[in-house]
N, C-alpha and C. Protein backbone atom coordinates (compact mmCIF):
# COMPACT_ATOMS: atom_id res chain seq x y z
N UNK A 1 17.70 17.17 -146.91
CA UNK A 1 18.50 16.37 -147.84
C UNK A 1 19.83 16.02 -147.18
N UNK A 2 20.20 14.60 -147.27
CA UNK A 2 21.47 14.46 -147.04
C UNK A 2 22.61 14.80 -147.92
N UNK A 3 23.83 14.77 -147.36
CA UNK A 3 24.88 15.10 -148.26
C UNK A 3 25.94 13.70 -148.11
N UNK A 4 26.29 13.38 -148.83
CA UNK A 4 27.15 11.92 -149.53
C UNK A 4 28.82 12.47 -149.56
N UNK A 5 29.69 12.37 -148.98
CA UNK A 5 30.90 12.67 -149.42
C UNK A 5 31.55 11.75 -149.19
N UNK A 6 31.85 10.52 -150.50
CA UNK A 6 32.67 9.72 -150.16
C UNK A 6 33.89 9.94 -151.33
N UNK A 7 35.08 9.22 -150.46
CA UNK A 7 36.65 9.91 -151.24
C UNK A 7 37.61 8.61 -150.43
N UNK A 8 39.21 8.73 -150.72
CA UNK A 8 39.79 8.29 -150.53
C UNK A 8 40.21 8.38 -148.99
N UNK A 9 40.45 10.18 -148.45
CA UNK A 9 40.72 10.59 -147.37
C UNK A 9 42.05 10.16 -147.19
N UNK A 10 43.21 10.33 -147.82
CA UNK A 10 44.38 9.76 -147.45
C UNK A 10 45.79 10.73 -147.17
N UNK A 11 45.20 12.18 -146.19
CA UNK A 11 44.56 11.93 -145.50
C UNK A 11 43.59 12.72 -145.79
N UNK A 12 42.52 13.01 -144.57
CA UNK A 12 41.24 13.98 -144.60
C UNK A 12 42.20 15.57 -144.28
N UNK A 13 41.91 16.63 -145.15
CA UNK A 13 42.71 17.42 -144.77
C UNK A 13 41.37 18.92 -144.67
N UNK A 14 42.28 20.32 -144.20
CA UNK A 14 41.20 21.04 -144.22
C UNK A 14 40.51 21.53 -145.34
N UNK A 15 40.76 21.39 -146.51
CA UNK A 15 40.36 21.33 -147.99
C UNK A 15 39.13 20.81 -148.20
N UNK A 16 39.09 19.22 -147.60
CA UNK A 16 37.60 18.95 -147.17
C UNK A 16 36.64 19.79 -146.81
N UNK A 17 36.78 19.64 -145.51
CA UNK A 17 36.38 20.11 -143.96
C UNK A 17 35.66 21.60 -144.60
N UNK A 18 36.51 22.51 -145.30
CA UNK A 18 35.79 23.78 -145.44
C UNK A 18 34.91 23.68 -146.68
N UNK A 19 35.37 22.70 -147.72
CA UNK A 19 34.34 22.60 -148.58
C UNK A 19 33.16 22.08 -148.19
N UNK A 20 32.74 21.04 -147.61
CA UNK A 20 31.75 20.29 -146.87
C UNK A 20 30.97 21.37 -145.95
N UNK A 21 31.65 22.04 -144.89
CA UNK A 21 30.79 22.59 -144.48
C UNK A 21 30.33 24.56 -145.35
N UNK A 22 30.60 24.78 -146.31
CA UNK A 22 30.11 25.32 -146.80
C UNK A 22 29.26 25.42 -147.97
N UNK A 23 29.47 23.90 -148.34
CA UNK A 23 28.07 23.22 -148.77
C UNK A 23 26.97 23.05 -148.48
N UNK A 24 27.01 22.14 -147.03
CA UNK A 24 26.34 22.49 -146.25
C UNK A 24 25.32 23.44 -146.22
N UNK A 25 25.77 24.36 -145.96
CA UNK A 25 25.75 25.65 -145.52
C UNK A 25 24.77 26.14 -146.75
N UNK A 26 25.11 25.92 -147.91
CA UNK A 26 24.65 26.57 -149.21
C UNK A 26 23.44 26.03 -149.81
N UNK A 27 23.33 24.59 -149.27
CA UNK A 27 22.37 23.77 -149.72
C UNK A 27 21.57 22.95 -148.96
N UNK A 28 21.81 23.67 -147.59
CA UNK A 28 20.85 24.00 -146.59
C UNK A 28 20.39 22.06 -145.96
N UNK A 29 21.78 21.50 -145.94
CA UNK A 29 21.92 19.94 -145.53
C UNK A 29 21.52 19.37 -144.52
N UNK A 30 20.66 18.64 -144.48
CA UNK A 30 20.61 18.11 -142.92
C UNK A 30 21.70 17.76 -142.01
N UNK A 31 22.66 17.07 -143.06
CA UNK A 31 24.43 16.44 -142.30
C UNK A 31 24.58 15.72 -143.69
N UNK A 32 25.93 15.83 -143.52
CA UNK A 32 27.31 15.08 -144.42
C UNK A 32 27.35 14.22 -143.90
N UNK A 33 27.62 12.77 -144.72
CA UNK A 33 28.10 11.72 -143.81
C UNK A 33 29.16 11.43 -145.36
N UNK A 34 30.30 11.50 -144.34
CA UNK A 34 31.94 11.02 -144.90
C UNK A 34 31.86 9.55 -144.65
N UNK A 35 32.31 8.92 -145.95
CA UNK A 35 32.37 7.57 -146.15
C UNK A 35 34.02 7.41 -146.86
N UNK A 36 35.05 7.03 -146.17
CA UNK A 36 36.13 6.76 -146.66
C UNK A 36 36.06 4.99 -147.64
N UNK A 37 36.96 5.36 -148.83
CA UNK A 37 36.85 4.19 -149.57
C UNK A 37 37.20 2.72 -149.32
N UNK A 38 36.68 1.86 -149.11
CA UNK A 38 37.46 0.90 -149.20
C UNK A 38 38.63 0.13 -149.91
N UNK A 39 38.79 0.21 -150.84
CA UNK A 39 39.43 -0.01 -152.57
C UNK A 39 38.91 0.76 -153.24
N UNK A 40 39.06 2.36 -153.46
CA UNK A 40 39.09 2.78 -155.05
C UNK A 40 39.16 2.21 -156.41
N UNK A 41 38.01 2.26 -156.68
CA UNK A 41 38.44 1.76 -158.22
C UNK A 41 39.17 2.28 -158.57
N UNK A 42 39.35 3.70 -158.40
CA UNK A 42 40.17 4.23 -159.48
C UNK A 42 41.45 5.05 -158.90
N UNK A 43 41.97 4.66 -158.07
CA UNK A 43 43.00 4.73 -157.25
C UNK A 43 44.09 4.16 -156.95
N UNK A 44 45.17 4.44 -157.56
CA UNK A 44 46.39 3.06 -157.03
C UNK A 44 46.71 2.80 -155.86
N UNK A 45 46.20 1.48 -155.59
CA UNK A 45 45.84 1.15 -153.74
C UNK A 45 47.59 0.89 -153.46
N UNK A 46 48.17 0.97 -154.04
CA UNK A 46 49.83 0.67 -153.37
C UNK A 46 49.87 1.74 -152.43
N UNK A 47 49.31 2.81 -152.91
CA UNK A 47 50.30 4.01 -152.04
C UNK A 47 48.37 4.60 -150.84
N UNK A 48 47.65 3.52 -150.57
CA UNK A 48 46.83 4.34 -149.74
C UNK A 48 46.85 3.24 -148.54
N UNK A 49 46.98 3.78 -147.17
CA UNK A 49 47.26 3.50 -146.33
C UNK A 49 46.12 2.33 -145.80
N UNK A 50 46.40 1.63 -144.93
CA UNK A 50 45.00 0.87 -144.30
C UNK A 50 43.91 1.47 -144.01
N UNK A 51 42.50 0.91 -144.83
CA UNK A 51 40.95 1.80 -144.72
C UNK A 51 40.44 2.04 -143.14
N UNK A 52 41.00 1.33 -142.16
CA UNK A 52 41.10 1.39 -140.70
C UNK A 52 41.87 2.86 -140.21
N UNK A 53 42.47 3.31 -140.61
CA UNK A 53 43.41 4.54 -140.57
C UNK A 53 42.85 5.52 -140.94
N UNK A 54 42.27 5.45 -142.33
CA UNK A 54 41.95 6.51 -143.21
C UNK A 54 41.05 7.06 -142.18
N UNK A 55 39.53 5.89 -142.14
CA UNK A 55 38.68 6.39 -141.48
C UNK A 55 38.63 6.64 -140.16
N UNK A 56 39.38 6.48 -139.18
CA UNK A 56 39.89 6.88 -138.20
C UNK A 56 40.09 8.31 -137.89
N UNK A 57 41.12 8.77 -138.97
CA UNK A 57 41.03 10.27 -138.87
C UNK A 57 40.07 11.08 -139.37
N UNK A 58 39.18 10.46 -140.20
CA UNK A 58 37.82 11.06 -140.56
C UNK A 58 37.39 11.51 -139.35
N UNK A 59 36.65 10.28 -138.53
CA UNK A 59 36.37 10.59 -137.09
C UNK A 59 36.49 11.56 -136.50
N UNK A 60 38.09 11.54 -136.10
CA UNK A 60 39.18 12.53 -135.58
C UNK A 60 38.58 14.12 -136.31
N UNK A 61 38.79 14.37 -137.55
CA UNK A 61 38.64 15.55 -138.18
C UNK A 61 37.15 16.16 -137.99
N UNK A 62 35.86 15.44 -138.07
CA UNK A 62 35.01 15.79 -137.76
C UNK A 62 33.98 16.05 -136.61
N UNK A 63 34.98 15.59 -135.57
CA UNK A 63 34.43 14.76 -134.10
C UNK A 63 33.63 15.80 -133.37
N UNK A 64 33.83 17.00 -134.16
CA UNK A 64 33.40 18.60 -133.21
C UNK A 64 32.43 19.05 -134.32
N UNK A 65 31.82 18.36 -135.24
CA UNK A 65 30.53 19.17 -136.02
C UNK A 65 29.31 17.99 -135.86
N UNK A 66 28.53 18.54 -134.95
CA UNK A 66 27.27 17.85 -135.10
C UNK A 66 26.88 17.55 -136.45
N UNK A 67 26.95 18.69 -137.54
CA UNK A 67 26.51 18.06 -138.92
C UNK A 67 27.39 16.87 -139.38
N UNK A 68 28.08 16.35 -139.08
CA UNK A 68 29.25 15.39 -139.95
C UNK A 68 29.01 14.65 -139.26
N UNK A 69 29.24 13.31 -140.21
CA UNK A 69 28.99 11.93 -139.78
C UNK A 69 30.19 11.24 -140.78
N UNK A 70 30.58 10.17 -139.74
CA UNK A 70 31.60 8.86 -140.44
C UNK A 70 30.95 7.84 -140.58
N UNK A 71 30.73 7.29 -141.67
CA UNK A 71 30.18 5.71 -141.95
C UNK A 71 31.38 4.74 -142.41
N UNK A 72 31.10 3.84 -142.16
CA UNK A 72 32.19 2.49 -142.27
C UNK A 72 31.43 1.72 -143.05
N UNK A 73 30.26 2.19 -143.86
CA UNK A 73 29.68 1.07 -144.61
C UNK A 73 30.36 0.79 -145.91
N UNK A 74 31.41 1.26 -147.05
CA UNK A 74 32.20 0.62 -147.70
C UNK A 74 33.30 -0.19 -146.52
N UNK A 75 33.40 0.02 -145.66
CA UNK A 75 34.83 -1.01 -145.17
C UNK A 75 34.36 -2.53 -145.16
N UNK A 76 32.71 -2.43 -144.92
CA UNK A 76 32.18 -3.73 -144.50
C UNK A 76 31.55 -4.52 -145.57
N UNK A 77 32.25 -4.33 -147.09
CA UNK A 77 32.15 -4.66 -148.35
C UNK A 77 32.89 -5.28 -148.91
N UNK A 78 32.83 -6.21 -149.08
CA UNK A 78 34.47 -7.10 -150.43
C UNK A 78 34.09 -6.35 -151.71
N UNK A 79 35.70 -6.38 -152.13
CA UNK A 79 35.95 -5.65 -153.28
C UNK A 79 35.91 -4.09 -153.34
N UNK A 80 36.08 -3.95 -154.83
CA UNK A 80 36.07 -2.44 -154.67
C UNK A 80 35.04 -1.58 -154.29
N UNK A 81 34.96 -0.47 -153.96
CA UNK A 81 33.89 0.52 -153.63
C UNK A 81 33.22 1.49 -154.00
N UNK A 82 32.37 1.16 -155.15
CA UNK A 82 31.54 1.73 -156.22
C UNK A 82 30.46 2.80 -155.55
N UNK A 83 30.46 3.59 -156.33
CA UNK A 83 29.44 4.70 -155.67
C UNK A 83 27.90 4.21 -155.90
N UNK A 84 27.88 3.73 -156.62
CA UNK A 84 26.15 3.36 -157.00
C UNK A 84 26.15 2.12 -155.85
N UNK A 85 26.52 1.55 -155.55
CA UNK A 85 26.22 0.53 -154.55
C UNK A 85 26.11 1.25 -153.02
N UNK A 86 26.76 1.64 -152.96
CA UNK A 86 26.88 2.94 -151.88
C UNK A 86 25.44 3.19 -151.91
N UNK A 87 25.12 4.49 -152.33
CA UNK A 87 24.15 5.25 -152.48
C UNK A 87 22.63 4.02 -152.70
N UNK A 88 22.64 3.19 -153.24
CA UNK A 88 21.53 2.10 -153.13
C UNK A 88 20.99 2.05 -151.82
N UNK A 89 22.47 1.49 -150.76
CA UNK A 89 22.00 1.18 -149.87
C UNK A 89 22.16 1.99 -148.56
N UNK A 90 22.57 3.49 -149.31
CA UNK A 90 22.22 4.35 -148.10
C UNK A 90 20.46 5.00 -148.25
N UNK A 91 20.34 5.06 -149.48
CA UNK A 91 18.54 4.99 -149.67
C UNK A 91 17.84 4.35 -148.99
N UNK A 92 18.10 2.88 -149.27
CA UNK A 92 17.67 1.55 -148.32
C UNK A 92 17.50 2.59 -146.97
N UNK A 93 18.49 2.80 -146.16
CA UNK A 93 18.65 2.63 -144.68
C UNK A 93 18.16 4.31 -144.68
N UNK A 94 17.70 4.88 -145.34
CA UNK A 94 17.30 6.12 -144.95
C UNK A 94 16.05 6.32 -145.29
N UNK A 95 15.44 5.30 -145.62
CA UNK A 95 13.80 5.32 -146.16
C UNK A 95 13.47 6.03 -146.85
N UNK A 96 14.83 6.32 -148.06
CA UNK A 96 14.37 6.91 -149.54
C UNK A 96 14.80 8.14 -149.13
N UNK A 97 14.98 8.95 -148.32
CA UNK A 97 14.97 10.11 -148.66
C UNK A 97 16.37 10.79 -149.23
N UNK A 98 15.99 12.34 -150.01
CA UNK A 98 16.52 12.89 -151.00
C UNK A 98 18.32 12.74 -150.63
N UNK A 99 19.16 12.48 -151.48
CA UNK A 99 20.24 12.61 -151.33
C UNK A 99 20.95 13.25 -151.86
N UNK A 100 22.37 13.68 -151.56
CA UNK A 100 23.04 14.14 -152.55
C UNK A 100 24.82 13.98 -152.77
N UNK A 101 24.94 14.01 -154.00
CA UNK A 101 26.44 13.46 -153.91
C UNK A 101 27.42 14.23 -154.14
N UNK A 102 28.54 14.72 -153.03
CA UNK A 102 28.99 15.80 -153.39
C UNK A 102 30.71 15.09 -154.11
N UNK A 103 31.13 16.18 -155.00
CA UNK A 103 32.29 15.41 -155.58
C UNK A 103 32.77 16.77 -156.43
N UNK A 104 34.38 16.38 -156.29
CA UNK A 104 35.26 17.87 -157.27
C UNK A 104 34.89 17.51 -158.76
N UNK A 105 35.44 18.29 -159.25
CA UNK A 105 35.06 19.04 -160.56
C UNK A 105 35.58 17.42 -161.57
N UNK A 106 36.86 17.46 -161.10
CA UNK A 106 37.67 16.58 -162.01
C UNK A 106 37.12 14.77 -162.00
N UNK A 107 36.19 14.31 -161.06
CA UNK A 107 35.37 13.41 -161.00
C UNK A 107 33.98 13.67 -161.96
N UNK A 108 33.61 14.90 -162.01
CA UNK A 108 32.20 14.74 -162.68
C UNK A 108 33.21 14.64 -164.07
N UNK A 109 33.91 15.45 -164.56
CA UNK A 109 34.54 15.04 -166.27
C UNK A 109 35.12 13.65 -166.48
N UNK A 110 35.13 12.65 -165.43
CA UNK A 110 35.56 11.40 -165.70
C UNK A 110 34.24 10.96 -165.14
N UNK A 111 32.93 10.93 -165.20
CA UNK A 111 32.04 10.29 -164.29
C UNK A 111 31.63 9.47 -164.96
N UNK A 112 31.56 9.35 -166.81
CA UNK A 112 30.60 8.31 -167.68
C UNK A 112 32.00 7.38 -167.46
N UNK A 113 32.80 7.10 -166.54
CA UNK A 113 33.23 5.87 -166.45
C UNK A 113 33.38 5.01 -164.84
N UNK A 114 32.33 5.75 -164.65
CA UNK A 114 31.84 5.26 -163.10
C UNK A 114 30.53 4.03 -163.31
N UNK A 115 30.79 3.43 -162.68
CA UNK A 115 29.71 2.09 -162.62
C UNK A 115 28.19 2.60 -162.58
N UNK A 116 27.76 2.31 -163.26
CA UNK A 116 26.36 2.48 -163.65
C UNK A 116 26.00 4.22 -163.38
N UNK A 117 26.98 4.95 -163.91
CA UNK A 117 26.72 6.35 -163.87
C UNK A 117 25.47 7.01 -164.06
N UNK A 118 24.56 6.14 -164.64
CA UNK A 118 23.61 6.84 -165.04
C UNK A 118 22.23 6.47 -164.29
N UNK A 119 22.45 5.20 -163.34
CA UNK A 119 21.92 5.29 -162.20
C UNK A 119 22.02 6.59 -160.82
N UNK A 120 23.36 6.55 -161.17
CA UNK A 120 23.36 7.43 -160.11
C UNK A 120 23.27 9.21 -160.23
N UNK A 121 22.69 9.12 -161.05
CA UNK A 121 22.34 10.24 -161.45
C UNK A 121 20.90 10.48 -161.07
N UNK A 122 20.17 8.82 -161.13
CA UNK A 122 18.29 8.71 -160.62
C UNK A 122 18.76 9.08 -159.49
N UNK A 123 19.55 8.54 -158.55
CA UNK A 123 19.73 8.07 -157.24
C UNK A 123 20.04 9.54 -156.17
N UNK A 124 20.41 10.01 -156.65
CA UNK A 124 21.36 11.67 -156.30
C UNK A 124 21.09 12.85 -156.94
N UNK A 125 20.97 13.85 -156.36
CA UNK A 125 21.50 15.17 -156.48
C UNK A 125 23.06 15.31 -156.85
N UNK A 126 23.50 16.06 -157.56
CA UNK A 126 25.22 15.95 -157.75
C UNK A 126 25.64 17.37 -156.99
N UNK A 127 26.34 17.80 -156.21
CA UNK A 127 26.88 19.16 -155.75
C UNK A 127 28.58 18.93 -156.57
N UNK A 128 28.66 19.40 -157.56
CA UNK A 128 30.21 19.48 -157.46
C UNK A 128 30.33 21.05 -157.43
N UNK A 129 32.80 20.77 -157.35
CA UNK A 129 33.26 21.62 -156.59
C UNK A 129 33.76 22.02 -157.41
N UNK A 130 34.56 23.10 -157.69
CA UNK A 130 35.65 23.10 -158.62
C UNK A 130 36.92 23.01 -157.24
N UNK A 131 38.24 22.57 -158.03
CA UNK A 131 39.32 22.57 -157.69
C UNK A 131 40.16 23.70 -158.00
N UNK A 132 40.89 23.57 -157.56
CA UNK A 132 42.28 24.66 -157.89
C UNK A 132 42.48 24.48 -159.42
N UNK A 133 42.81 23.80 -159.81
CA UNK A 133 43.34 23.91 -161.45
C UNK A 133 42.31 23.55 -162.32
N UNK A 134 40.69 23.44 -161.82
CA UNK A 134 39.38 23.31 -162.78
C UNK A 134 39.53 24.43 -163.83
N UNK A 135 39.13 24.19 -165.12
CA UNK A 135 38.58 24.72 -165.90
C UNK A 135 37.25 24.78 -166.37
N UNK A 136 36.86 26.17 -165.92
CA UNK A 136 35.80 26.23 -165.69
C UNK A 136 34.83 26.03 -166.91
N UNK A 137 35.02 26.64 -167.94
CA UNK A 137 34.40 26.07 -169.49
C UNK A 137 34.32 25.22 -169.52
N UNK A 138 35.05 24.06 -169.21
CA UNK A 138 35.02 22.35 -169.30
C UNK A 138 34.21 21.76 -168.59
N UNK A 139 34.08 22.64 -167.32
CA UNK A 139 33.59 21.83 -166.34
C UNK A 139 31.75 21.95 -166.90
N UNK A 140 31.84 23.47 -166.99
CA UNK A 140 30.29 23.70 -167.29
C UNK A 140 29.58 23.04 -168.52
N UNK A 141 30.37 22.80 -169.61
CA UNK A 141 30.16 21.84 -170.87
C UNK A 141 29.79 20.20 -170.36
N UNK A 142 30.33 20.31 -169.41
CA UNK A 142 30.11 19.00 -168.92
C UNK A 142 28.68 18.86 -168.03
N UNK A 143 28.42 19.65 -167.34
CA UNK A 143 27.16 19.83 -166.45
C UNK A 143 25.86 19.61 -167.52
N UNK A 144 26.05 20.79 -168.39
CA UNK A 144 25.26 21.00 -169.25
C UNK A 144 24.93 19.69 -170.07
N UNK A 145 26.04 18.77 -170.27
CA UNK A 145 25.90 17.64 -170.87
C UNK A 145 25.00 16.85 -170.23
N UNK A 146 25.20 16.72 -169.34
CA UNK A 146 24.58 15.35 -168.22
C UNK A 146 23.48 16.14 -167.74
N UNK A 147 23.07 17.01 -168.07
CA UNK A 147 21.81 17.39 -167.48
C UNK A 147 21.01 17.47 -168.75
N UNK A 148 21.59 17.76 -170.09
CA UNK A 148 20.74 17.00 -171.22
C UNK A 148 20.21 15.97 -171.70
N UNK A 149 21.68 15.28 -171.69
CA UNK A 149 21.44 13.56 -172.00
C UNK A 149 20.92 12.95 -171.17
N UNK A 150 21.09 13.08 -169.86
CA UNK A 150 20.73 11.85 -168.47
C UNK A 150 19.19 12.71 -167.97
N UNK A 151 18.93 13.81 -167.89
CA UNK A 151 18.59 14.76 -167.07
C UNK A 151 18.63 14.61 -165.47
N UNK A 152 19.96 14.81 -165.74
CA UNK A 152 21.02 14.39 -164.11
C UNK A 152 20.69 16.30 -163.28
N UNK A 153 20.22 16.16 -161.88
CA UNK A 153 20.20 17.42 -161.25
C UNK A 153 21.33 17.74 -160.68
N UNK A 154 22.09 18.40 -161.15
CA UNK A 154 23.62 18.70 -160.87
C UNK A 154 23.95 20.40 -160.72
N UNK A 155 24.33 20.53 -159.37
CA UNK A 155 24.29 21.85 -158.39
C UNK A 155 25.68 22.09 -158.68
N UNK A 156 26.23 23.53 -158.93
CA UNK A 156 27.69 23.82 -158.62
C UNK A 156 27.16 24.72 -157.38
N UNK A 157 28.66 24.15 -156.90
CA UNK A 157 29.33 24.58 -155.83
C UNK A 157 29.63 26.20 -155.96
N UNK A 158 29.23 27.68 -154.72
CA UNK A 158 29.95 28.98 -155.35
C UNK A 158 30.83 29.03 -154.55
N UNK A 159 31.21 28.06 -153.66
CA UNK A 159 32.27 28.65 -152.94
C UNK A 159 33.77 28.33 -153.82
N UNK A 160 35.13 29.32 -153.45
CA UNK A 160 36.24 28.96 -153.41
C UNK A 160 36.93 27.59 -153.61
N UNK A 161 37.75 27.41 -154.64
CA UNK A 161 38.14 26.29 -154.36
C UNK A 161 39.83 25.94 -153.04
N UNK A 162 39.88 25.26 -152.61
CA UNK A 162 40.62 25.41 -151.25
C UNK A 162 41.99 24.60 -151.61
N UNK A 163 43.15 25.27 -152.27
CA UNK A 163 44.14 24.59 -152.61
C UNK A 163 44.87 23.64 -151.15
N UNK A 164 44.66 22.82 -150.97
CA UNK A 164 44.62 21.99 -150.00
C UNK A 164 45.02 20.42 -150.75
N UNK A 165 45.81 18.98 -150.76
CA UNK A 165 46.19 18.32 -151.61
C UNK A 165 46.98 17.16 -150.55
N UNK A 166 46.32 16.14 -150.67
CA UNK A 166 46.33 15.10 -149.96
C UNK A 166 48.05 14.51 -150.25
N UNK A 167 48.17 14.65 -151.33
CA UNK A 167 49.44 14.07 -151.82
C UNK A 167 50.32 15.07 -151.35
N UNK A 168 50.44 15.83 -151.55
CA UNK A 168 51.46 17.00 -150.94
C UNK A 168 51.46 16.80 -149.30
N UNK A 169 50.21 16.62 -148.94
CA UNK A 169 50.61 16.44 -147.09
C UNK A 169 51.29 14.89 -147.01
N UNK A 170 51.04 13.95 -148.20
CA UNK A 170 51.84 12.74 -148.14
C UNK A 170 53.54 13.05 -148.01
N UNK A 171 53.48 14.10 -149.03
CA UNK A 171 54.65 14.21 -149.49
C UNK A 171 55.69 14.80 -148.30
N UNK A 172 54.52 15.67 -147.80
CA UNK A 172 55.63 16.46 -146.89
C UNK A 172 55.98 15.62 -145.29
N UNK A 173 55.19 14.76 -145.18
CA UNK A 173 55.18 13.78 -144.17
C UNK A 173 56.29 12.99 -144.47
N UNK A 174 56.48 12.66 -145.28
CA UNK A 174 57.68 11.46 -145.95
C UNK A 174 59.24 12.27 -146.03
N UNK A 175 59.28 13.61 -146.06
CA UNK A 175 60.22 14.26 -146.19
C UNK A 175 60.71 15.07 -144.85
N UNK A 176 59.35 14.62 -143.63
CA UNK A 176 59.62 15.40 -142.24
C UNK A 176 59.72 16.95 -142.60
N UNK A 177 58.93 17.32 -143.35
CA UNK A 177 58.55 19.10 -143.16
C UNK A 177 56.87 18.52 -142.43
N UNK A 178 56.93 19.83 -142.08
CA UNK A 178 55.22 20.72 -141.13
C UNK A 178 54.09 20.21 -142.04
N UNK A 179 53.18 19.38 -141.49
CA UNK A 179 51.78 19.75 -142.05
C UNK A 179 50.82 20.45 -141.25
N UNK A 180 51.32 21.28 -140.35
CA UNK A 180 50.35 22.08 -139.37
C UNK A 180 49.40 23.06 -139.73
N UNK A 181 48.47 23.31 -139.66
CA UNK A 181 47.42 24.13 -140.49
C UNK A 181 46.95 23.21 -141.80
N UNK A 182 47.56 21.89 -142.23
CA UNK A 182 47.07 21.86 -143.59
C UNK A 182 45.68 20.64 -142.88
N UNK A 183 46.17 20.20 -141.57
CA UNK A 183 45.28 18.79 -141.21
C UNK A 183 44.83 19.64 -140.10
N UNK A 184 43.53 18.90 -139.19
CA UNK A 184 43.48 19.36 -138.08
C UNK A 184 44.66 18.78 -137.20
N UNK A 185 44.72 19.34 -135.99
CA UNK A 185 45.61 18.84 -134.73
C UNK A 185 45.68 17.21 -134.70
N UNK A 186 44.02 16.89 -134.45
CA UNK A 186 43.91 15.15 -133.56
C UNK A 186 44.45 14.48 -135.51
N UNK A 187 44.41 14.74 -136.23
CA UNK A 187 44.41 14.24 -137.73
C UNK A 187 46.10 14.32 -137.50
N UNK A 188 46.81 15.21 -137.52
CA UNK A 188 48.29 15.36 -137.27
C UNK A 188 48.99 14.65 -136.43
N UNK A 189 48.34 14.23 -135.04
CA UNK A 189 49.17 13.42 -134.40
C UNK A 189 48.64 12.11 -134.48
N UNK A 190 47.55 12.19 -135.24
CA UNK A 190 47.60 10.34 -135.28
C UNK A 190 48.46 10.05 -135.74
N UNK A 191 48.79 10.88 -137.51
CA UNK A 191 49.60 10.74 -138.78
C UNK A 191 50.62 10.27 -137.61
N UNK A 192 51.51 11.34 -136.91
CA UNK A 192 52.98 11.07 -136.20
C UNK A 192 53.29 10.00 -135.00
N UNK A 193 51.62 9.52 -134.66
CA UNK A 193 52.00 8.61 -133.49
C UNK A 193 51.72 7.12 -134.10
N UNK A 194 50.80 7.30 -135.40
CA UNK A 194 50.91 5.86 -136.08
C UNK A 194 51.69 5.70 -136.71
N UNK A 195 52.83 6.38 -137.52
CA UNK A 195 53.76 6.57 -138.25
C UNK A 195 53.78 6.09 -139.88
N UNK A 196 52.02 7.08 -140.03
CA UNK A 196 52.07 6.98 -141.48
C UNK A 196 52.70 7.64 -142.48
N UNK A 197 52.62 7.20 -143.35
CA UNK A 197 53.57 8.12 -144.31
C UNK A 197 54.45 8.82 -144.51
N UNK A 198 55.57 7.99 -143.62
CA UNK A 198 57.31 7.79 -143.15
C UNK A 198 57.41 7.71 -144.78
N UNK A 199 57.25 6.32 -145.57
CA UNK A 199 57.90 6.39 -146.98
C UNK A 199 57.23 6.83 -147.70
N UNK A 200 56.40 7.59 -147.68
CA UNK A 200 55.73 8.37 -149.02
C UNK A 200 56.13 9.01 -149.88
């Protein structure tokens, strides 16, 4: 089975990186392939950097795990970047076989407002994560839901959640404190030699 992790990445930090590969790991994956967004729907694109960048350091962050893969197939899309379109046509190009979509906690409790959610529920396996501030009663009320109503196959995650926070490494970039340990190395000096997120 493949594993689906597509996100904003702004940037890719180790929060990812250890969730992914202990997914992996748990659900016994052939490979992850990281797909950075093109336009988030649901993302305020003011503050996310060029999709050329993002996925760049994807690259960069994963360049040393044979299991991980970078796709550029939302970049090569007009408009925004819907997960069910995604996943259509990574089926297409994989000759059907089983997939799965991995995603934090706080995406599956907003998911009945994802584009044709209930396709992608035929389309996928769901692995979610919990986060740092998940609640876990909520989250499981919610599983339980979508595996009644839809009969959506939806896996939790047992590992740890990895307080790790894309905005905070924005933040601390914009303010010139350390993000060392929070990104990998080649992810850190792109940030400082492309000179992203000076005004963040």
């Amino acid at each position: 089975m493949l594993g689906i992790m597509g996100g904003t990445f702004n940037p890719i930090h180790y929060g990812h990186l250890l969730m992914c590969e202990g997914i992996r790991e748990e659900f016994n994956l052939e490979k992850i392939i990281f797909i950075p967004a093109k336009t988030p729907p649901h993302k305020d694109n003011t503050k996310i950097i060029e999709a050329q960048d993002r996925l760049r350091m994807v690259e960069l962050a994963i360049g040393d795990n044979p299991f991980f893969e970078a796709s550029e197939i939302e970049m090569k899309r007009e408009g925004a970047s819907y997960t069910v379109d995604t996943l259509r046509l990574i089926k297409e190009q994989e000759n059907n076989k089983e997939i799965s979509l991995i995603i934090g906690a706080d995406s599956l409790v907003q998911f009945e407002t994802w584009k044709d959610y209930r396709e992608i529920f035929k389309l996928a396996v769901i692995i979610v994560a919990s986060r740092p501030d998940t609640k876990e009663d909520i989250l499981s009320s919610y599983i339980n839901k979508f595996r009644k109503e839809y009969g959506a196959n939806i896996q939790k995650y047992s590992g740890k959640a990895m307080d790790y926070s894309s905005t905070e490494i924005r933040k601390r970039v914009g303010m010139g404190l350390s993000i060392k340990y929070m990104v990998p190395p080649e992810v850190e000096r792109y940030i400082y030699e492309n000179g992203l997120y000076k005004n963040a």
